[in-house]
Protein backbone atom coordinates (compact mmCIF):
# COMPACT_ATOMS: atom_id res chain seq x y z
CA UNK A 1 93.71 102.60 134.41
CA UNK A 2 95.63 99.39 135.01
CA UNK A 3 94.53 96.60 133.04
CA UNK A 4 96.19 92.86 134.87
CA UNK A 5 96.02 90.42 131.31
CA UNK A 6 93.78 91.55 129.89
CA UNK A 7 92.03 94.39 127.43
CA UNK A 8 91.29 97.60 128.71
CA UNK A 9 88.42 97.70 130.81
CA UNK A 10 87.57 94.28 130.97
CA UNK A 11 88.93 92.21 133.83
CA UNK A 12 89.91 88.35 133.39
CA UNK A 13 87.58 86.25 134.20
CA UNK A 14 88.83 82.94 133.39
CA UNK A 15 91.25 80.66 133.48
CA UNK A 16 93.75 79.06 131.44
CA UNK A 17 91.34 76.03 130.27
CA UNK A 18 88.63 78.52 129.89
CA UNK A 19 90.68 80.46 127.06
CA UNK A 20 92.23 77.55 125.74
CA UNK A 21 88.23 76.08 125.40
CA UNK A 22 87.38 79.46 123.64
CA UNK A 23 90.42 79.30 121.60
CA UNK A 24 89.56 76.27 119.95
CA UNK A 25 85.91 76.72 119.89
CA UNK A 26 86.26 80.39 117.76
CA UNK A 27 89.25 79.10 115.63
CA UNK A 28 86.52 75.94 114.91
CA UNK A 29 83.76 77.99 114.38
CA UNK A 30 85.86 80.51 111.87
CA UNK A 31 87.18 77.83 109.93
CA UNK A 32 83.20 76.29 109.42
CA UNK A 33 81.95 79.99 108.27
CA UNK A 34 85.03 79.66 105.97
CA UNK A 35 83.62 76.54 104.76
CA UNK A 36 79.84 77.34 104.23
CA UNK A 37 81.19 80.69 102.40
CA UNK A 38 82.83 78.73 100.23
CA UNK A 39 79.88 75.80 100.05
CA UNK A 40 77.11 78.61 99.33
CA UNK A 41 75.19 78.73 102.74
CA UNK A 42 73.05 81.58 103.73
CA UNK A 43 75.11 85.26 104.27
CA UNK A 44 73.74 85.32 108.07
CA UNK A 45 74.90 81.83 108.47
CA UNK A 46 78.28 82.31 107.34
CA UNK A 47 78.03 85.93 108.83
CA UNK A 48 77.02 84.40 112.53
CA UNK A 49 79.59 81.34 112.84
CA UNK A 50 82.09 84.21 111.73
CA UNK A 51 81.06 86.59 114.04
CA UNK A 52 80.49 83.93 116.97
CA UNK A 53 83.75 83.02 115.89
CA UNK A 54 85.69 85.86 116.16
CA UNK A 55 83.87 86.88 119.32
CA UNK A 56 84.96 83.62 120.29
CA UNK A 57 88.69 84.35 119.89
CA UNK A 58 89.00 88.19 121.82
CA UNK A 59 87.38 86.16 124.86
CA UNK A 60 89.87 83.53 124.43
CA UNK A 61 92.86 87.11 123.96
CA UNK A 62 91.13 88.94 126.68
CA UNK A 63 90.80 86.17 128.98
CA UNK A 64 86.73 87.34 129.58
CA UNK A 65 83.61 85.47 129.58
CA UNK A 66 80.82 87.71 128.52
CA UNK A 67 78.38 85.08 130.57
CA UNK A 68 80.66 85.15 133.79
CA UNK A 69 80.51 89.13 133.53
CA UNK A 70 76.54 89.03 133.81
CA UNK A 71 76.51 86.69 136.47
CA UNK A 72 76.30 83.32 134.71
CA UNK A 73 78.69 80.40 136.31
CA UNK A 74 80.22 78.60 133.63
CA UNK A 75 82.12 75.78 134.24
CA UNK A 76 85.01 76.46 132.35
């Protein structure tokens, strides 16, 4: 199975400004689960923001929108 860029099985779906945009929004959203770990917020806060996070980030690697691969147009 060939993968072109990106993970196996998942085909890119985005662009360059589309992964930099998810870049930068999982690396923010890591570093404020960091934070409210380390403020005392709620586990399932700190749990989401981490996991949005990091979900986040392997869009950003795989260059794949989970919205754009059920048929949602995004604009970035």
């Amino acid at each position: 199975m060939g993968v072109e860029g990106g993970m196996a099985g998942l085909r890119p779906n985005i662009g360059r400004a589309g992964r930099v945009l998810r870049l930068v929004l999982g690396l923010l959203l890591l570093g404020a689960a960091a934070a409210g770990g380390w403020l005392g917020w709620p586990l399932v806060l700190v749990l989401g923001l981490a996991a949005g996070g990091a979900f986040a980030v392997f869009e950003a690697k795989a260059g794949w929108c989970a919205a754009r691969a059920c048929g949602i147009n995004t604009r970035i």
